[in-house]
PDB file of N, CA and C in Angstrom:
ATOM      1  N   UNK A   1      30.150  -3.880 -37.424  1.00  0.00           N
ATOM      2  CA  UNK A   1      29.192  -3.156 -36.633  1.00  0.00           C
ATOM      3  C   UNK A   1      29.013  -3.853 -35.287  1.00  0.00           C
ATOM      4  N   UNK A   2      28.926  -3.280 -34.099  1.00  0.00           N
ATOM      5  CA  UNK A   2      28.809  -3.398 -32.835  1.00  0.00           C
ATOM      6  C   UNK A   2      27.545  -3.629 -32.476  1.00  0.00           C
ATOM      7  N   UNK A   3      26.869  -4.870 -31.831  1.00  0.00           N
ATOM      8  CA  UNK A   3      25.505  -4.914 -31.372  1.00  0.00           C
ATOM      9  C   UNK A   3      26.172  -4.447 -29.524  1.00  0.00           C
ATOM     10  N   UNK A   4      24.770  -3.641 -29.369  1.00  0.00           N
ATOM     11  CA  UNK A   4      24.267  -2.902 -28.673  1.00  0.00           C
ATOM     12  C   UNK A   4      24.036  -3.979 -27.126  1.00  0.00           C
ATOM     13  N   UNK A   5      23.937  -3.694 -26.197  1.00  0.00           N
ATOM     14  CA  UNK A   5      23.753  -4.063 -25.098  1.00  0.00           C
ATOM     15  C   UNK A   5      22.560  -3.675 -24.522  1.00  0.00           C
ATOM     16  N   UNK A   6      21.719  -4.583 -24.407  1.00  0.00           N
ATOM     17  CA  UNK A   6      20.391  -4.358 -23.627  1.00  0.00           C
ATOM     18  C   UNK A   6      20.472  -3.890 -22.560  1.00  0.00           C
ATOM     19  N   UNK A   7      19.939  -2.671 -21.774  1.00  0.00           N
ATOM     20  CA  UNK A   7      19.867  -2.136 -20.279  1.00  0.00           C
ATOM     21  C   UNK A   7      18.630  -2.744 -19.589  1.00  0.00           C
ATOM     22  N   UNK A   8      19.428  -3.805 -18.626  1.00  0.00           N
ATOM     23  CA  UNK A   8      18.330  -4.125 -17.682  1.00  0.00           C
ATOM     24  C   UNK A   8      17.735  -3.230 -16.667  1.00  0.00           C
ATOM     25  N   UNK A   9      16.077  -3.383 -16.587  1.00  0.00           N
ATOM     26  CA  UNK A   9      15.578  -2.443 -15.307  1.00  0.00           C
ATOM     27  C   UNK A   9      16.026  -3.207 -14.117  1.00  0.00           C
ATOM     28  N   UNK A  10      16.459  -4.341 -14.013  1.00  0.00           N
ATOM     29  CA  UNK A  10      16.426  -4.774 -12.786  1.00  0.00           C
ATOM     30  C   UNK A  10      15.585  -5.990 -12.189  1.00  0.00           C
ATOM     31  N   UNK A  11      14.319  -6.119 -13.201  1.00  0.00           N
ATOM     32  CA  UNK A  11      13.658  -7.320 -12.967  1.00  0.00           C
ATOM     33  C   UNK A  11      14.097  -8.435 -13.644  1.00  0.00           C
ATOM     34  N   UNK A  12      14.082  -9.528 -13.486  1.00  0.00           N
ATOM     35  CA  UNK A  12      14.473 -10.622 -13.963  1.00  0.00           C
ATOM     36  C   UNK A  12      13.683 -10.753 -15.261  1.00  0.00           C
ATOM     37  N   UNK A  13      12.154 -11.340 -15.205  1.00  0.00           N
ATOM     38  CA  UNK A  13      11.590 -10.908 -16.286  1.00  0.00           C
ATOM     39  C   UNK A  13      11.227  -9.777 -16.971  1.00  0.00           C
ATOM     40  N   UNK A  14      12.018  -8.900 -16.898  1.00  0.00           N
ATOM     41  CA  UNK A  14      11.506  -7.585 -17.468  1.00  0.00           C
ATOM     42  C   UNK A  14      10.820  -6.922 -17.304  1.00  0.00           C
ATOM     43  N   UNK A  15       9.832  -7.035 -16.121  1.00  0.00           N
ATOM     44  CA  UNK A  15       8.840  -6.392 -16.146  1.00  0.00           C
ATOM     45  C   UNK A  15       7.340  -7.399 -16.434  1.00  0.00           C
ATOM     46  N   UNK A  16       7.675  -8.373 -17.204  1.00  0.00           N
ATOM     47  CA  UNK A  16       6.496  -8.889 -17.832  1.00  0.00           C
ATOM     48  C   UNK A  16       5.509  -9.808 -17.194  1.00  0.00           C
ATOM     49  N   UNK A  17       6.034 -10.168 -15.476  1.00  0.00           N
ATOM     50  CA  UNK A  17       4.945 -10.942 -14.628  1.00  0.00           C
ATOM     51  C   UNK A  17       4.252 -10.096 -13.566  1.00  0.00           C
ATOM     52  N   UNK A  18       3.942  -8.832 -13.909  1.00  0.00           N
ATOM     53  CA  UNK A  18       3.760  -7.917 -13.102  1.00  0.00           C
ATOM     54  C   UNK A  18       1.778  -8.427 -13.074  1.00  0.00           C
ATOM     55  N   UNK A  19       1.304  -8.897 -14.200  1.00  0.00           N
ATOM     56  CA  UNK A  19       0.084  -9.067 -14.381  1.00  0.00           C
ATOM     57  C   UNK A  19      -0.752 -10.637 -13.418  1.00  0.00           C
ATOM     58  N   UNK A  20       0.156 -11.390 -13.306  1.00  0.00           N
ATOM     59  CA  UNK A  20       0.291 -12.121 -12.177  1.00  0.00           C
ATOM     60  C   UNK A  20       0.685 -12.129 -11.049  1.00  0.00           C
ATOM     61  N   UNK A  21       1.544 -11.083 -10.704  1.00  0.00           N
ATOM     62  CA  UNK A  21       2.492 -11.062  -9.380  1.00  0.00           C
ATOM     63  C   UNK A  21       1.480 -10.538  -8.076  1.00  0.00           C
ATOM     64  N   UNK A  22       2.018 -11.179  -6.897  1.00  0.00           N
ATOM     65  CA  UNK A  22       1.530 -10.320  -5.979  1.00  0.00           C
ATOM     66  C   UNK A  22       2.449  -9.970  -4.794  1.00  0.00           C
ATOM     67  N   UNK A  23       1.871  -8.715  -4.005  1.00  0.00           N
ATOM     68  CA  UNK A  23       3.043  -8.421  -3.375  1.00  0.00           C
ATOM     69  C   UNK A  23       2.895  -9.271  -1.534  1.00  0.00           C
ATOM     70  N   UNK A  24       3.792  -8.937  -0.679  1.00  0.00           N
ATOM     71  CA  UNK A  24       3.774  -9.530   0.332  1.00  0.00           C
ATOM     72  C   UNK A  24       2.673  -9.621   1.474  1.00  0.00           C
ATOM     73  N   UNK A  25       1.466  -8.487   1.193  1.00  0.00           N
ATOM     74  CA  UNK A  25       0.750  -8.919   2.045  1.00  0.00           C
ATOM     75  C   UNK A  25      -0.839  -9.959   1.337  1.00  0.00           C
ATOM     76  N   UNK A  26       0.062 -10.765   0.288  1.00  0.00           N
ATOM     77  CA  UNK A  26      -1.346 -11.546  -0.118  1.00  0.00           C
ATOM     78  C   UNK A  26      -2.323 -10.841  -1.145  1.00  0.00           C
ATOM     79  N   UNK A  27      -2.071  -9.232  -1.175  1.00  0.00           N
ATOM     80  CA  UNK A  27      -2.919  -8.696  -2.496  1.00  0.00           C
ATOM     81  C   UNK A  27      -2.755  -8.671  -3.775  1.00  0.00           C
ATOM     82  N   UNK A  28      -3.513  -9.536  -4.593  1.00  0.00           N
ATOM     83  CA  UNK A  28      -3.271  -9.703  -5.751  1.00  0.00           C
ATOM     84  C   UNK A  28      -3.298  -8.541  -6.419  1.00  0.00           C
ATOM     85  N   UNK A  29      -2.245  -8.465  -7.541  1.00  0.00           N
ATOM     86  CA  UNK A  29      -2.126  -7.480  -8.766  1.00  0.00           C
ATOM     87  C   UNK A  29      -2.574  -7.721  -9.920  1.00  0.00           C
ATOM     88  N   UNK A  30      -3.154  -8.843  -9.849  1.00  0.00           N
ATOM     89  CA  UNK A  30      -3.791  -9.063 -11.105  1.00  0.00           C
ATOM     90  C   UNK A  30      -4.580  -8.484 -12.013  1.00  0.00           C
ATOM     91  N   UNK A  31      -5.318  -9.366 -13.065  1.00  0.00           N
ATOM     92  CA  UNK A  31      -6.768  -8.469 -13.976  1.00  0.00           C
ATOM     93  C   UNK A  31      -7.560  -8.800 -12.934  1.00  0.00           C
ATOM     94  N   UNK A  32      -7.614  -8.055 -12.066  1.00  0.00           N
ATOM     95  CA  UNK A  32      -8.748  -7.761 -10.839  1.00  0.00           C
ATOM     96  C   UNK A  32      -9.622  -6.722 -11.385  1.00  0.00           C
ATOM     97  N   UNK A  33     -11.239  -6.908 -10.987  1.00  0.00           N
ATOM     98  CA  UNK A  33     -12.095  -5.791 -11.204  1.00  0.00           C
ATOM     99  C   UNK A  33     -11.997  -5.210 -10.459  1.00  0.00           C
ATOM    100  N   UNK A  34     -11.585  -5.455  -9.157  1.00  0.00           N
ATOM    101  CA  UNK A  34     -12.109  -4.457  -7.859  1.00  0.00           C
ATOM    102  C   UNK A  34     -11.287  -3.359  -8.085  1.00  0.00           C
ATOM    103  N   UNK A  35     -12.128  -2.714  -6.990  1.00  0.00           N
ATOM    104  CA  UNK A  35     -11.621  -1.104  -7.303  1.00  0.00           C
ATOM    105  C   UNK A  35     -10.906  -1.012  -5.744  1.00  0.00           C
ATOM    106  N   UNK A  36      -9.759   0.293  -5.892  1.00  0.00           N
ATOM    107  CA  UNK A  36      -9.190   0.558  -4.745  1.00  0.00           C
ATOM    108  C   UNK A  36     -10.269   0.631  -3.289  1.00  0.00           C
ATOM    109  N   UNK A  37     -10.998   1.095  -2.996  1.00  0.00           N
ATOM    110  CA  UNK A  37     -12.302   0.794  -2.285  1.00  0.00           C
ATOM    111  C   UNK A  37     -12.490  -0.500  -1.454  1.00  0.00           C
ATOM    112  N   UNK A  38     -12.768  -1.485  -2.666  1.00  0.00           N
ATOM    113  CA  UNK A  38     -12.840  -2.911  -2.192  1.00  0.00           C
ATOM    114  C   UNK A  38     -12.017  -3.483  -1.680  1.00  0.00           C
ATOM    115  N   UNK A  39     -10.593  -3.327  -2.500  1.00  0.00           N
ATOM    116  CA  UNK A  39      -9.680  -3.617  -1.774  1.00  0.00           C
ATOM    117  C   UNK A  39      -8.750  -3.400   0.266  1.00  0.00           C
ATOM    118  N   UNK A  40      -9.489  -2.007  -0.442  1.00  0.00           N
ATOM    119  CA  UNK A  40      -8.957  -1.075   1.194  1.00  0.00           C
ATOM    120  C   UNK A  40      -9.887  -1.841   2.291  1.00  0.00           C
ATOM    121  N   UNK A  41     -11.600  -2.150   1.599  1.00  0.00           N
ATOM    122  CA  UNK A  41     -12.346  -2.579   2.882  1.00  0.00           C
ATOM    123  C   UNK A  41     -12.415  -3.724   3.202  1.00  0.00           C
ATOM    124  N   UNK A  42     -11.329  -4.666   2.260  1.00  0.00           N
ATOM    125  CA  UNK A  42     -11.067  -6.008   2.562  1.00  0.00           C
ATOM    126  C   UNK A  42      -9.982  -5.595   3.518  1.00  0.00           C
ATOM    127  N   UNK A  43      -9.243  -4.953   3.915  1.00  0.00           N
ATOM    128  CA  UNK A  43      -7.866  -4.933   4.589  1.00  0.00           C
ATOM    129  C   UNK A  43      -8.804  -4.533   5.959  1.00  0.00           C
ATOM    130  N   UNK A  44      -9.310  -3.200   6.461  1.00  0.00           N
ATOM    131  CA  UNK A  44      -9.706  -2.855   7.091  1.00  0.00           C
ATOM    132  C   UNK A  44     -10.695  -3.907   8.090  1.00  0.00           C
ATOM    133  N   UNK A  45     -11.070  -4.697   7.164  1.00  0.00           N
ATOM    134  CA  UNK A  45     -12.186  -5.687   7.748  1.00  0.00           C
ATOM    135  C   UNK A  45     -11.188  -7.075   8.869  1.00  0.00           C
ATOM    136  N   UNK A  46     -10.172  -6.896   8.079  1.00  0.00           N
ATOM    137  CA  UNK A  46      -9.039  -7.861   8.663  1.00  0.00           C
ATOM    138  C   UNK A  46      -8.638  -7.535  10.095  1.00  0.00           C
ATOM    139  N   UNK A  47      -8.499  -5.794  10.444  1.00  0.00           N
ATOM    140  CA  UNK A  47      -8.461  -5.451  11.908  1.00  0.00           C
ATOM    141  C   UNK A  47      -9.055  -5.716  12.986  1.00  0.00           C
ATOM    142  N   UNK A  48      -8.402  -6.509  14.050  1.00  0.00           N
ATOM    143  CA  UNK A  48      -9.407  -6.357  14.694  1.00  0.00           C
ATOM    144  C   UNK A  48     -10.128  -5.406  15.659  1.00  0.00           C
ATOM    145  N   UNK A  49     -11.609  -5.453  16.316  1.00  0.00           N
ATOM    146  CA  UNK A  49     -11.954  -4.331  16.594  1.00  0.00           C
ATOM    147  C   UNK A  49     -11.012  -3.675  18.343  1.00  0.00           C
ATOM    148  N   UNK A  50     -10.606  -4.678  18.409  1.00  0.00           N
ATOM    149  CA  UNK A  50      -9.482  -3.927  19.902  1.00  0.00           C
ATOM    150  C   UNK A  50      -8.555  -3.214  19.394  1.00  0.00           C
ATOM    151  N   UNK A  51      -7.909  -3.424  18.040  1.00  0.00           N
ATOM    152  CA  UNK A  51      -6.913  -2.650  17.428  1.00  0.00           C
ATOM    153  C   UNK A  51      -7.863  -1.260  17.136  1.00  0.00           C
ATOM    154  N   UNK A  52      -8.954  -1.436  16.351  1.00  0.00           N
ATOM    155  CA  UNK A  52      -9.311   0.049  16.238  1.00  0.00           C
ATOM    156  C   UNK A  52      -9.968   1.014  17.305  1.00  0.00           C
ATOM    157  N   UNK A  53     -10.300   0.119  18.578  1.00  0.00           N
ATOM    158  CA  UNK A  53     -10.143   0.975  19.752  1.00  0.00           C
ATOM    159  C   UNK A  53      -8.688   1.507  20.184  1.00  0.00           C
ATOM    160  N   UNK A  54      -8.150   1.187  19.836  1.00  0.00           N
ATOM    161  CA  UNK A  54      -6.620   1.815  20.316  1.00  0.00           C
ATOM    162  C   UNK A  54      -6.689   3.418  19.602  1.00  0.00           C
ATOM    163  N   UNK A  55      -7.077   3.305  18.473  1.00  0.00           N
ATOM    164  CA  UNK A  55      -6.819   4.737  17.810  1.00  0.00           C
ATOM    165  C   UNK A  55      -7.161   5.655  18.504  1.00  0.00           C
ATOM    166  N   UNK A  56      -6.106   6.791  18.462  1.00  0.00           N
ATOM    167  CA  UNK A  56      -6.775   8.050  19.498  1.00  0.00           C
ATOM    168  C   UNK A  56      -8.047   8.654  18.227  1.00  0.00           C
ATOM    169  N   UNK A  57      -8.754   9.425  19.526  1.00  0.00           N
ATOM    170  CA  UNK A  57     -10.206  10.178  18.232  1.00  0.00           C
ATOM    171  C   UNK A  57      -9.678  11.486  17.482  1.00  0.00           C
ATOM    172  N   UNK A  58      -8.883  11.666  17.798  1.00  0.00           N
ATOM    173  CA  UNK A  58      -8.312  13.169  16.723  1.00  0.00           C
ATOM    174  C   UNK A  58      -7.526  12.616  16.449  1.00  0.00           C
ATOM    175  N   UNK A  59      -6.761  11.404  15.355  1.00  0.00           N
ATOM    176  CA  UNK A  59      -6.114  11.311  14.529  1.00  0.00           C
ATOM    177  C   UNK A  59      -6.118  11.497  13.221  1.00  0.00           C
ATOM    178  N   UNK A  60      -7.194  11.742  12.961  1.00  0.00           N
ATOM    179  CA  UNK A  60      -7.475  12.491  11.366  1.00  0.00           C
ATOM    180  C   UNK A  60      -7.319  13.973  11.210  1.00  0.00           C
ATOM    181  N   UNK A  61      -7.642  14.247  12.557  1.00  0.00           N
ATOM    182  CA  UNK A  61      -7.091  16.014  12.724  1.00  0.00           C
ATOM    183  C   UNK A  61      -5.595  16.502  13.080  1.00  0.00           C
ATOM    184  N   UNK A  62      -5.227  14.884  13.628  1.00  0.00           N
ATOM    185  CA  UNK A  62      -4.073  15.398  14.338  1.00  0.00           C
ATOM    186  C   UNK A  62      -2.984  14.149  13.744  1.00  0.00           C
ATOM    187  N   UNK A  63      -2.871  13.954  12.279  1.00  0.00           N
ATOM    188  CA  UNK A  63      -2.082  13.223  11.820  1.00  0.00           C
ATOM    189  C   UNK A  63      -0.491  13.318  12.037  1.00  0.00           C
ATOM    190  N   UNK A  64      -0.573  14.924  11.618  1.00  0.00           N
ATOM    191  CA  UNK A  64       0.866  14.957  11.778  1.00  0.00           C
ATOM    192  C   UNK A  64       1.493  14.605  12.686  1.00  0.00           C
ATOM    193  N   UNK A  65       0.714  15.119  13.746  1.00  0.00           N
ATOM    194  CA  UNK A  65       1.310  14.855  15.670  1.00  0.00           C
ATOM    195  C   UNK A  65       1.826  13.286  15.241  1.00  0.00           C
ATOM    196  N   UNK A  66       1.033  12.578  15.306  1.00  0.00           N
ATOM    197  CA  UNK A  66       1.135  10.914  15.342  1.00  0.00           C
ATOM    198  C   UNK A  66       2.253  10.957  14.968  1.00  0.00           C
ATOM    199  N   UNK A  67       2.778  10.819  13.519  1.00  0.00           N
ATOM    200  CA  UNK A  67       3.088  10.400  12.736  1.00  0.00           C
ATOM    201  C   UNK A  67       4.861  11.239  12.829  1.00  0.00           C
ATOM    202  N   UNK A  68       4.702  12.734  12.618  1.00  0.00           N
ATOM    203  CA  UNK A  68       5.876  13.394  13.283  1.00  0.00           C
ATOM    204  C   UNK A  68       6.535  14.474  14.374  1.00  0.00           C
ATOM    205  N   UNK A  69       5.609  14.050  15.282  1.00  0.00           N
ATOM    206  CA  UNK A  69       5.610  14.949  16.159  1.00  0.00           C
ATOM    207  C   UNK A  69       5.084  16.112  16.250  1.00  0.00           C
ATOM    208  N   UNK A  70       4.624  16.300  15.661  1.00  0.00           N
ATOM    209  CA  UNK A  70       4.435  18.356  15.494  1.00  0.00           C
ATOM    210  C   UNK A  70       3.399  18.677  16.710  1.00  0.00           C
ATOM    211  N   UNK A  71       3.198  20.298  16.939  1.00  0.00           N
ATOM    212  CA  UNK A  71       2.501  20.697  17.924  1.00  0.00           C
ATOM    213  C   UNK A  71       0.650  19.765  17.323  1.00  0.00           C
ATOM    214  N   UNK A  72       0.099  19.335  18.466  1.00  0.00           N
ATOM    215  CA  UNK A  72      -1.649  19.238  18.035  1.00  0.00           C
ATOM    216  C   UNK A  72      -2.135  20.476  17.663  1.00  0.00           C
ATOM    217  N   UNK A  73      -3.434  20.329  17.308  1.00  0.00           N
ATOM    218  CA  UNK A  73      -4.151  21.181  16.644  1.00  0.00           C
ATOM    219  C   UNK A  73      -5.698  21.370  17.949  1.00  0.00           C
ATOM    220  N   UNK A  74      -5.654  22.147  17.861  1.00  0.00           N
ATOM    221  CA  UNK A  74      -7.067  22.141  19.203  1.00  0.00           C
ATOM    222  C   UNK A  74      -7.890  21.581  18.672  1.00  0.00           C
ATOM    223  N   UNK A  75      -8.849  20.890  19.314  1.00  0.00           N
ATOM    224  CA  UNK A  75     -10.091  20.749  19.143  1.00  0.00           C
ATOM    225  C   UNK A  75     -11.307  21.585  18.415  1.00  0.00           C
TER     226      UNK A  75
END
């Protein structure tokens, strides 16, 4: 009888340090309580406020434009 060959996903450990790991900008993946929220307003807090004067004021209306060109949307 022929033993079988394990299919790797690709991670070294298998998958199994995902509960420790973190990714490149410093945010832990851990057994964290925080909620997506906390996290987002820790990042946000990191900007500084000359960067968020740069934002144009209809970019929440006018994402797409930004992002891929498309016609704006009026006011």
């Amino acid at each position: 009888m022929r033993k079988r060959k394990r299919r790797s996903n690709g991670l070294r450990d298998g998958g199994r340090a995902a509960a420790g790991a973190s990714t490149k900008g410093g945010v832990s993946l851990g057994n964290s309580p925080e909620s997506i929220l906390d996290i987002v307003s820790e990042a946000t807090r990191q900007v500084p406020e000359r960067d968020w004067a740069r934002l144009p004021t209809d970019l929440s209306k006018n994402v797409d434009h930004y992002l891929y060109g498309t016609k704006k949307k009026e006011r």
